[in-house]
N, C-alpha and C. Protein backbone atom coordinates (compact mmCIF):
# COMPACT_ATOMS: atom_id res chain seq x y z
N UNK A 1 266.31 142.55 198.65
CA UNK A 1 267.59 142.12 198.16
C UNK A 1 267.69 140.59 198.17
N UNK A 2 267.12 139.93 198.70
CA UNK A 2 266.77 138.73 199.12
C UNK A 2 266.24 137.74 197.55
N UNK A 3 265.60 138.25 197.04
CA UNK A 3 265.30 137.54 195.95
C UNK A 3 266.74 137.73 194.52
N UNK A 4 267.55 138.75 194.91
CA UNK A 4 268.66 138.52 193.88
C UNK A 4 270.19 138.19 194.52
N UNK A 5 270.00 137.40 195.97
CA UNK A 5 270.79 136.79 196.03
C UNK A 5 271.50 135.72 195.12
N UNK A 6 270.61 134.25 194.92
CA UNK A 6 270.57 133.77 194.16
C UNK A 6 271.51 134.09 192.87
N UNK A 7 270.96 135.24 191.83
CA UNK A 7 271.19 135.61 191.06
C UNK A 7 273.12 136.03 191.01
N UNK A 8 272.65 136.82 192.57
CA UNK A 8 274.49 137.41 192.30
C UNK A 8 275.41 136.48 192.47
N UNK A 9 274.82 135.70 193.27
CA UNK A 9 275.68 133.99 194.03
C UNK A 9 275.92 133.26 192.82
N UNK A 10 275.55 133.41 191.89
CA UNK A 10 275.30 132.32 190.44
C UNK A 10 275.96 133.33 189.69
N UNK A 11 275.72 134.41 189.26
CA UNK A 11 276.62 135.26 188.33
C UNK A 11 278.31 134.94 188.89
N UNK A 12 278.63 135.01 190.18
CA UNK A 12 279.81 135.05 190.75
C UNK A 12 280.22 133.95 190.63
N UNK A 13 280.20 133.07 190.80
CA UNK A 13 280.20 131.38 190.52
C UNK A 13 280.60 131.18 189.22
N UNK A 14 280.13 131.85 188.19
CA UNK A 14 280.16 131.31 186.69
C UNK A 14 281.34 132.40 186.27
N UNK A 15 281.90 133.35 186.95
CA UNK A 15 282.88 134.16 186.61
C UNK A 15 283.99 133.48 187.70
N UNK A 16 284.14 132.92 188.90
CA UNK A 16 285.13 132.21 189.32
C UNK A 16 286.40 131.03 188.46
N UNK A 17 286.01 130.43 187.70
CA UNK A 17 287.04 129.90 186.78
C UNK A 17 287.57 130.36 185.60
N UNK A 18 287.18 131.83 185.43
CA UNK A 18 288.16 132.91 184.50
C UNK A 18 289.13 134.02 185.65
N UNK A 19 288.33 134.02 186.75
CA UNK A 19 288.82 134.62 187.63
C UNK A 19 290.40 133.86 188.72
N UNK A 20 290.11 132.85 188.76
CA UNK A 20 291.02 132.21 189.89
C UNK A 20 291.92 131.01 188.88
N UNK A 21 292.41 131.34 187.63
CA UNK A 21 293.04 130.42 187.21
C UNK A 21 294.45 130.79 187.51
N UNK A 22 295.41 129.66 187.26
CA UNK A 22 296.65 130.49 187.51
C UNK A 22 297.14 131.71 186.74
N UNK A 23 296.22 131.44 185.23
CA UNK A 23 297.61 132.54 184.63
C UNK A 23 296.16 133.14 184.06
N UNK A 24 295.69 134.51 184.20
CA UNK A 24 295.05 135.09 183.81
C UNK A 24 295.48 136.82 183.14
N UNK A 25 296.30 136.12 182.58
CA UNK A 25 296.47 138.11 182.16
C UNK A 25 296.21 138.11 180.40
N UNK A 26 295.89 137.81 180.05
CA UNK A 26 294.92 138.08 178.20
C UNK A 26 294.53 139.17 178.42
N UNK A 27 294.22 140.40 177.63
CA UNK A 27 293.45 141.52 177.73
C UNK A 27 292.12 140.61 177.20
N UNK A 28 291.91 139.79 176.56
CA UNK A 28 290.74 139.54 175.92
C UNK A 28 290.17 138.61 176.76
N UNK A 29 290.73 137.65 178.15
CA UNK A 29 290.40 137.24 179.02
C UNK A 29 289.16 138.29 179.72
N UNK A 30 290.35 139.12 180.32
CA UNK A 30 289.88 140.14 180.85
C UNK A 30 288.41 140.74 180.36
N UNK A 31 288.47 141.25 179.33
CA UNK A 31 287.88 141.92 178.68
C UNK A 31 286.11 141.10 178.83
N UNK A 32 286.82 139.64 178.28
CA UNK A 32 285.42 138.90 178.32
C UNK A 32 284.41 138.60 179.62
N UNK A 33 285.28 138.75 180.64
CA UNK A 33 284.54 138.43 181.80
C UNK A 33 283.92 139.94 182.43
N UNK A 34 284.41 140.94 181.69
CA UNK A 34 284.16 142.61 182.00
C UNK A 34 282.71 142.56 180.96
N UNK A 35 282.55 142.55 179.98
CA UNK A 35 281.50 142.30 179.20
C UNK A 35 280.39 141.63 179.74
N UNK A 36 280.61 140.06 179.97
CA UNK A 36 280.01 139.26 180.15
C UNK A 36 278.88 139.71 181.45
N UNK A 37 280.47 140.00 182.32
CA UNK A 37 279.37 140.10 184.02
C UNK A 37 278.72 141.78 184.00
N UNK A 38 279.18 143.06 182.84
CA UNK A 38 278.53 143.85 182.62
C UNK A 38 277.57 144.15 182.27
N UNK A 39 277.23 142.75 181.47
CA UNK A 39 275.34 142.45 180.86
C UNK A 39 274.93 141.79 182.14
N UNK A 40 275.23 141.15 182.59
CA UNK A 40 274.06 140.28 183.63
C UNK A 40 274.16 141.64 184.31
N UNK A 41 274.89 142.12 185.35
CA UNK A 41 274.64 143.20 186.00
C UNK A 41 273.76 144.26 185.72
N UNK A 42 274.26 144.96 184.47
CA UNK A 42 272.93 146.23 184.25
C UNK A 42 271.66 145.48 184.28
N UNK A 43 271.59 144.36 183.82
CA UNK A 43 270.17 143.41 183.98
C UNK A 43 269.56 143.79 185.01
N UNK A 44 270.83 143.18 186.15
CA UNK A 44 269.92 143.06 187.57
C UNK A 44 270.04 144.21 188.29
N UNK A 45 270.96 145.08 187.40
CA UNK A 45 270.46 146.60 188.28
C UNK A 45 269.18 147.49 187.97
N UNK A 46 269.23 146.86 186.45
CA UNK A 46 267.71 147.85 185.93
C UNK A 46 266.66 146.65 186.67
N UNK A 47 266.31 145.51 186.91
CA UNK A 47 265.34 145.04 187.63
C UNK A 47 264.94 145.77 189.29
N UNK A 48 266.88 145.95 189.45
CA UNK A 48 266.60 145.91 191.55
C UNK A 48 266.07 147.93 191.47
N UNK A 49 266.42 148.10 190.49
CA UNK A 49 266.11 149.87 190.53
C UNK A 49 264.76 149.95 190.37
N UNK A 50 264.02 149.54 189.21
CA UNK A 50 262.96 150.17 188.72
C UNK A 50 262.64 151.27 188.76
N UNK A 51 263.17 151.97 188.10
CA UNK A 51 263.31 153.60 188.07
C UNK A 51 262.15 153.86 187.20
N UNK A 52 261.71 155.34 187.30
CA UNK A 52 260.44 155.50 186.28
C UNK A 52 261.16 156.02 184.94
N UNK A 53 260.23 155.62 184.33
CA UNK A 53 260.83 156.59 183.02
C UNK A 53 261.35 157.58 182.92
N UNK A 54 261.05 158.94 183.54
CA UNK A 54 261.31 159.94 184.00
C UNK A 54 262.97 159.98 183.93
N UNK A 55 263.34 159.00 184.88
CA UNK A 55 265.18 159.02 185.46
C UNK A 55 265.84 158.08 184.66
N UNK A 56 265.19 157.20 183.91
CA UNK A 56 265.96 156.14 183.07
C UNK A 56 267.20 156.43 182.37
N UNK A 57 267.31 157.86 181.22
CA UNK A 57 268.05 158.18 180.16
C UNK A 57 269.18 158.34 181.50
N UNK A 58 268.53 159.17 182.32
CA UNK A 58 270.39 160.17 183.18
C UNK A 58 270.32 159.53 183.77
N UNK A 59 269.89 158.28 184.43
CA UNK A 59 270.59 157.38 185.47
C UNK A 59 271.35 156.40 184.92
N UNK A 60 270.98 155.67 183.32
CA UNK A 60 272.00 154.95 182.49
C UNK A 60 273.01 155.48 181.88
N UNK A 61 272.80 157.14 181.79
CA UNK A 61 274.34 157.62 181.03
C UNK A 61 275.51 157.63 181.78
N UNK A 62 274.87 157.94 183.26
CA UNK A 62 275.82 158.08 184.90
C UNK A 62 276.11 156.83 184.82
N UNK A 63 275.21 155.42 184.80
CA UNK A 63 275.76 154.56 185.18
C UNK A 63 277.06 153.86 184.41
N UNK A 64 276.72 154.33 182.94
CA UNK A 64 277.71 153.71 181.58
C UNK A 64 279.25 154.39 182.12
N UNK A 65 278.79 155.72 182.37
CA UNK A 65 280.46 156.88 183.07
C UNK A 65 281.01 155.72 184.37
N UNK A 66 280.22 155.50 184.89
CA UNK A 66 280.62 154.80 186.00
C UNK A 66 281.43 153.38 185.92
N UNK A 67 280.61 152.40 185.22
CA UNK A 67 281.61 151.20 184.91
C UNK A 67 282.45 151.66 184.11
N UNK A 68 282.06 152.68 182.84
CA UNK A 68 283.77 152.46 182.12
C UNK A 68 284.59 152.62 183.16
N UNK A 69 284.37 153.82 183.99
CA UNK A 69 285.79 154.02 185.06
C UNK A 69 285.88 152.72 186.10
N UNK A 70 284.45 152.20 186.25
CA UNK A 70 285.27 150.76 187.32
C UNK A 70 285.73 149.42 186.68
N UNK A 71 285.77 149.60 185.05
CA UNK A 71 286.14 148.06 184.82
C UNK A 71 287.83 148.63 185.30
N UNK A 72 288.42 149.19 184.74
CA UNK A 72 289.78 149.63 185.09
C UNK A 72 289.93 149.27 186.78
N UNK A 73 289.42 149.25 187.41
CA UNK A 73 289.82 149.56 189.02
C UNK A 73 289.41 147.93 188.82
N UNK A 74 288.27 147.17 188.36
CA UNK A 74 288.28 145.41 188.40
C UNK A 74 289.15 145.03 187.57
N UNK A 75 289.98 145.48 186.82
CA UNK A 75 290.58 144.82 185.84
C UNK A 75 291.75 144.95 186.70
N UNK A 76 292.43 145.88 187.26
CA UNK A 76 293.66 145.98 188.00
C UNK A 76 293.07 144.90 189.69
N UNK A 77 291.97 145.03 189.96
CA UNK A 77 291.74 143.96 191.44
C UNK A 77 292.45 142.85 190.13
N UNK A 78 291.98 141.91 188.90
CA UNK A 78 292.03 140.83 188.63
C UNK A 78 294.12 140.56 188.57
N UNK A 79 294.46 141.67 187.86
CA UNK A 79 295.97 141.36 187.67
C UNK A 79 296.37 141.37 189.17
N UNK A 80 296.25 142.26 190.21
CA UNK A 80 296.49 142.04 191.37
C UNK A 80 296.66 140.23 191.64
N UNK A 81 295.34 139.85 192.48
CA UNK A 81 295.18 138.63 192.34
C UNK A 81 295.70 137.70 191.63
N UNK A 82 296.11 137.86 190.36
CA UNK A 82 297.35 136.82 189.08
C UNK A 82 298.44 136.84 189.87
N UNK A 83 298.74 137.85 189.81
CA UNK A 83 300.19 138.27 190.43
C UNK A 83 300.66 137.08 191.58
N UNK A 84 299.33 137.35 192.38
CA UNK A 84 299.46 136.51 193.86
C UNK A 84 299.49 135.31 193.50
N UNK A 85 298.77 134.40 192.78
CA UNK A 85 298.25 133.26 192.62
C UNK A 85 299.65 132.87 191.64
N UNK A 86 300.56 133.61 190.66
CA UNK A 86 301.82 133.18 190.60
C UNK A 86 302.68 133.08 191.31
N UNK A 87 302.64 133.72 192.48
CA UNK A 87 303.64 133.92 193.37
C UNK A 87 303.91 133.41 194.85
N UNK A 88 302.00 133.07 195.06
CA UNK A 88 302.00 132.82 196.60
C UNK A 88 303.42 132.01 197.82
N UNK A 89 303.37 130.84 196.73
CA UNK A 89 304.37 130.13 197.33
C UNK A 89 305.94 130.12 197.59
N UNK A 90 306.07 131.52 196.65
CA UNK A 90 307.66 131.87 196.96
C UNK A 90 307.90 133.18 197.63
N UNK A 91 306.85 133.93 198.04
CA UNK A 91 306.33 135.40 198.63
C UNK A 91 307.54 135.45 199.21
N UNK A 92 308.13 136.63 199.04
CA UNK A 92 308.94 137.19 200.46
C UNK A 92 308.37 138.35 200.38
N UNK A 93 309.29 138.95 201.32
CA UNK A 93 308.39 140.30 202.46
C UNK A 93 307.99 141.63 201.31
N UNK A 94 309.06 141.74 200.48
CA UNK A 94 309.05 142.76 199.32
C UNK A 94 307.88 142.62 198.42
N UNK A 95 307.63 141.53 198.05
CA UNK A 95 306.47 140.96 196.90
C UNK A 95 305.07 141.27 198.08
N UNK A 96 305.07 140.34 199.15
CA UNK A 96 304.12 140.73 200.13
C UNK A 96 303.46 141.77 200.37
N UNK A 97 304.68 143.12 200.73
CA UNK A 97 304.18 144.44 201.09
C UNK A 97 303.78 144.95 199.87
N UNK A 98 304.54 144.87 198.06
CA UNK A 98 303.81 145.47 197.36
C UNK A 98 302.37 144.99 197.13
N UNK A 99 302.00 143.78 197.18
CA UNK A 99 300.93 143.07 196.55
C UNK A 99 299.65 143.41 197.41
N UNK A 100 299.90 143.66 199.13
CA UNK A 100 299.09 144.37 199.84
C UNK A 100 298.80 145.80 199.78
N UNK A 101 300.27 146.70 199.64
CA UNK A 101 299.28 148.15 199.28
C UNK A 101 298.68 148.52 198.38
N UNK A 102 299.20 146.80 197.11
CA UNK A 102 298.19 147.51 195.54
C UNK A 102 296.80 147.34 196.03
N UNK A 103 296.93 146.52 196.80
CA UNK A 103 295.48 145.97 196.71
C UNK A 103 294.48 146.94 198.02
N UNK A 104 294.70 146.92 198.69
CA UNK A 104 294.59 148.59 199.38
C UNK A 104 294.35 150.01 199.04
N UNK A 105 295.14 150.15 197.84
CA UNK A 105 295.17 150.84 196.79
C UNK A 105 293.95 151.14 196.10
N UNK A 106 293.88 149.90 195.17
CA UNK A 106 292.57 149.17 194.57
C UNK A 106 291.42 148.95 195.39
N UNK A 107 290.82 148.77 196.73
CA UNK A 107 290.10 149.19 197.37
C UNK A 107 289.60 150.50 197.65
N UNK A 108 290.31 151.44 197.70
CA UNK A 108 290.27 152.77 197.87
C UNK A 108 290.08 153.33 196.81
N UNK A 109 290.67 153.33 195.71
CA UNK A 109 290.09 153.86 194.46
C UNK A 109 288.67 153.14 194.31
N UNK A 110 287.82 152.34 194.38
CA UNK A 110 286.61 151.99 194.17
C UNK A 110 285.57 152.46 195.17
N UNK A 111 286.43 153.02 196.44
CA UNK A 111 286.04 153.68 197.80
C UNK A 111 285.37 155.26 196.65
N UNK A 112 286.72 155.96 196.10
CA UNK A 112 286.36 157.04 195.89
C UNK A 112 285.93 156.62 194.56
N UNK A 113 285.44 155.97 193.60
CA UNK A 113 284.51 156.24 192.63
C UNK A 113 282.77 155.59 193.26
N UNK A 114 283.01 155.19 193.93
CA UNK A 114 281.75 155.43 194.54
C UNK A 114 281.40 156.67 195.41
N UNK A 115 282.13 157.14 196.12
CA UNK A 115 281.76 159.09 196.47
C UNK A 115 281.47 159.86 194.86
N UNK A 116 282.40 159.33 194.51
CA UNK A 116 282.19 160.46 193.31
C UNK A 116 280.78 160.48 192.80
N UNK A 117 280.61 159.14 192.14
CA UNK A 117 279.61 158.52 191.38
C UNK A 117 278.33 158.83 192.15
N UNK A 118 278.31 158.66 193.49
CA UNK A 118 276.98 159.11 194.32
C UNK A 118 276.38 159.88 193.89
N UNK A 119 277.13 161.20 194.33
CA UNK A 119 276.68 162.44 194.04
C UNK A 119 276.03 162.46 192.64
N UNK A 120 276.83 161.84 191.26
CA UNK A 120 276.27 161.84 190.26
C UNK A 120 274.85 161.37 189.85
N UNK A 121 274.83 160.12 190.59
CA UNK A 121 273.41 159.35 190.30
C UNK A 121 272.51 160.29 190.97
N UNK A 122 272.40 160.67 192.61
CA UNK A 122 271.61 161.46 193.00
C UNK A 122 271.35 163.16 192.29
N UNK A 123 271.93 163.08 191.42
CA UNK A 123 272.04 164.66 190.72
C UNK A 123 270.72 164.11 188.94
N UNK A 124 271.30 163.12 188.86
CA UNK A 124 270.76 162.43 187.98
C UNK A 124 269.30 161.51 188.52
N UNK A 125 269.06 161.43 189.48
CA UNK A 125 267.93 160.87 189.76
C UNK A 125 267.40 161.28 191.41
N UNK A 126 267.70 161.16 192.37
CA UNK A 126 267.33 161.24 193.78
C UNK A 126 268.32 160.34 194.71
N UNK A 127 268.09 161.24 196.15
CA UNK A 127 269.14 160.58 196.80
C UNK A 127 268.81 159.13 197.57
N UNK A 128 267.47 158.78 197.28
CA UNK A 128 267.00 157.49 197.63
C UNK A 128 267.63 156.22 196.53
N UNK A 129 267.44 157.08 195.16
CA UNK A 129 268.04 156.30 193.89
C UNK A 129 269.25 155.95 193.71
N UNK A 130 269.77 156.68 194.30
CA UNK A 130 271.48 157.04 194.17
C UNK A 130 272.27 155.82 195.26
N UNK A 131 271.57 156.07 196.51
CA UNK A 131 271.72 155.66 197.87
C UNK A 131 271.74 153.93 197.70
N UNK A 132 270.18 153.37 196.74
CA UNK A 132 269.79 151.87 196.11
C UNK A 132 270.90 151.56 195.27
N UNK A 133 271.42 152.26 194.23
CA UNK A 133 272.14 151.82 193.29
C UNK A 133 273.60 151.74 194.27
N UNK A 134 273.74 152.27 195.05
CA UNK A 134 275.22 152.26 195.68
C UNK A 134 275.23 150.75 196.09
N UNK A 135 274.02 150.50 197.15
CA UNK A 135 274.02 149.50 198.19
C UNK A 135 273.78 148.08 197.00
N UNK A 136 273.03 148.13 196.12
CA UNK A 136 273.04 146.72 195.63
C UNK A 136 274.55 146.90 194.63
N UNK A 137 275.18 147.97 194.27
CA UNK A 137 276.73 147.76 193.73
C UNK A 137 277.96 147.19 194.25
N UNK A 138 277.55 147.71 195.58
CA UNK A 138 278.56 147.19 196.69
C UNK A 138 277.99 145.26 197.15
N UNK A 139 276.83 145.47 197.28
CA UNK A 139 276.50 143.74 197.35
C UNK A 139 277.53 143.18 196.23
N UNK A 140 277.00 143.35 195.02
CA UNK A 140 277.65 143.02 194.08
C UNK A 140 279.07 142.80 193.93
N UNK A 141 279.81 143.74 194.28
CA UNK A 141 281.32 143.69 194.30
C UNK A 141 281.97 142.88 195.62
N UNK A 142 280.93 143.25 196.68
CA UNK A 142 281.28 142.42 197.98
C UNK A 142 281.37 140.63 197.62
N UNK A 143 280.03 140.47 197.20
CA UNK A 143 279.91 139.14 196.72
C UNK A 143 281.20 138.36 196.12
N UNK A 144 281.52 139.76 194.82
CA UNK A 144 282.67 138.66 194.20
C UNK A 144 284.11 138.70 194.67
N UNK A 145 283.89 140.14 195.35
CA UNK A 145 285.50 139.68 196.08
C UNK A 145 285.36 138.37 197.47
N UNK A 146 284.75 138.06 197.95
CA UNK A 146 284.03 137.09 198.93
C UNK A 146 284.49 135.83 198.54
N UNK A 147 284.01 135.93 196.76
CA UNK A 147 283.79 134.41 196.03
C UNK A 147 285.49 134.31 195.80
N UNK A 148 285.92 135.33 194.84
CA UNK A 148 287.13 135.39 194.53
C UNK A 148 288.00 134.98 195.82
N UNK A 149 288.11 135.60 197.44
CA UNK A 149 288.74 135.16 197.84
C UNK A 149 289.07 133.91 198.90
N UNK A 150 288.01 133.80 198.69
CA UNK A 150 287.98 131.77 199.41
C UNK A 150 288.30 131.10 198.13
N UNK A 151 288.69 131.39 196.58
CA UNK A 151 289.75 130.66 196.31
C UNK A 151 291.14 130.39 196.14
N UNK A 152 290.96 131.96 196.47
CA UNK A 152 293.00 132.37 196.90
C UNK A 152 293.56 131.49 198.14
N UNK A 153 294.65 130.89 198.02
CA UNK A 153 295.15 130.23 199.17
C UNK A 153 296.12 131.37 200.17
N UNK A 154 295.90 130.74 200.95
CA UNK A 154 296.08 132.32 202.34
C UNK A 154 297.86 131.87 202.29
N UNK A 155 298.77 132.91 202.92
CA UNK A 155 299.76 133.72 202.48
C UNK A 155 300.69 132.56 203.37
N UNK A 156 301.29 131.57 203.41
CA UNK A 156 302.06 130.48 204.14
C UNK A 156 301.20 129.32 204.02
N UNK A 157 300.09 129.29 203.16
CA UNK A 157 299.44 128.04 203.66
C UNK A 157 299.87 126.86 202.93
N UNK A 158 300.72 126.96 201.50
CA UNK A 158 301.38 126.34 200.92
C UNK A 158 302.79 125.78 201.64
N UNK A 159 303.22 126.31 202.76
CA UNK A 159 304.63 125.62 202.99
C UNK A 159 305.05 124.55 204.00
């Protein structure tokens, strides 16, 4: 995993100033940075997999089922985050508590499309295959929520 650090550290980086601006809600914003970081990714997932031929077709049809259903769950993390980044500085307790259980919310739904999705890839390829594709997905998503949130300013730090 070590050699596509780099890679994810630099993909995440170059999606941070569509990500952390103040006003990000365009569907075509959106859309472009869902595209964009959807090609580098299958890139570096078909490199970190190397699957044989054999599993290629049913491990890319699982995987295509899979992001369509997670750009929706990143596209709602990104409006989340807008929300905040319009609001931080006038937060009261109401805006606060909703903006934390969405996002709680939105954690947990990506919780269960990865159970789901498991089972799929390992049905579609092996549970060693299934098990790889989870752990470098979650790098991946870990990374950019990581990046994404050391540029959010923390919840009073404006006053």
């Amino acid at each position: 995993m070590k050699l596509y650090r780099p890679f994810i550290i630099l993909a995440s980086m170059l999606m941070l100033p569509f990500l952390t601006q103040a006003q990000i809600t365009a569907d075509e914003e959106i859309q472009l940075i869902q595209d964009e970081f959807g090609m580098e990714k299958k890139t570096l997932i078909e490199s970190y997999m190397d699957l044989p031929e054999s599993d290629q077709a049913a491990f890319w049809h699982v995987y295509q089922a899979y992001e369509d259903e997670r750009k929706s769950i990143a596209r709602e993390r990104i409006l989340i985050a807008n929300e905040y980044l319009d609001n931080y500085a006038t937060l009261d307790e109401e805006e606060a508590d909703n903006l934390a259980k969405r996002t709680l919310s939105n954690s947990l739904k990506l919780t269960k499309l990865h159970s789901k999705y498991y089972k799929k890839f390992k049905k579609a390829t092996s549970a060693m295959d299934a098990a790889k594709f989870m752990q470098v997905d979650d790098y991946i998503h870990s990374t950019i929520r990581n990046a994404m949130q050391e540029e959010l300013p923390f919840i009073g730090e404006m006053e």
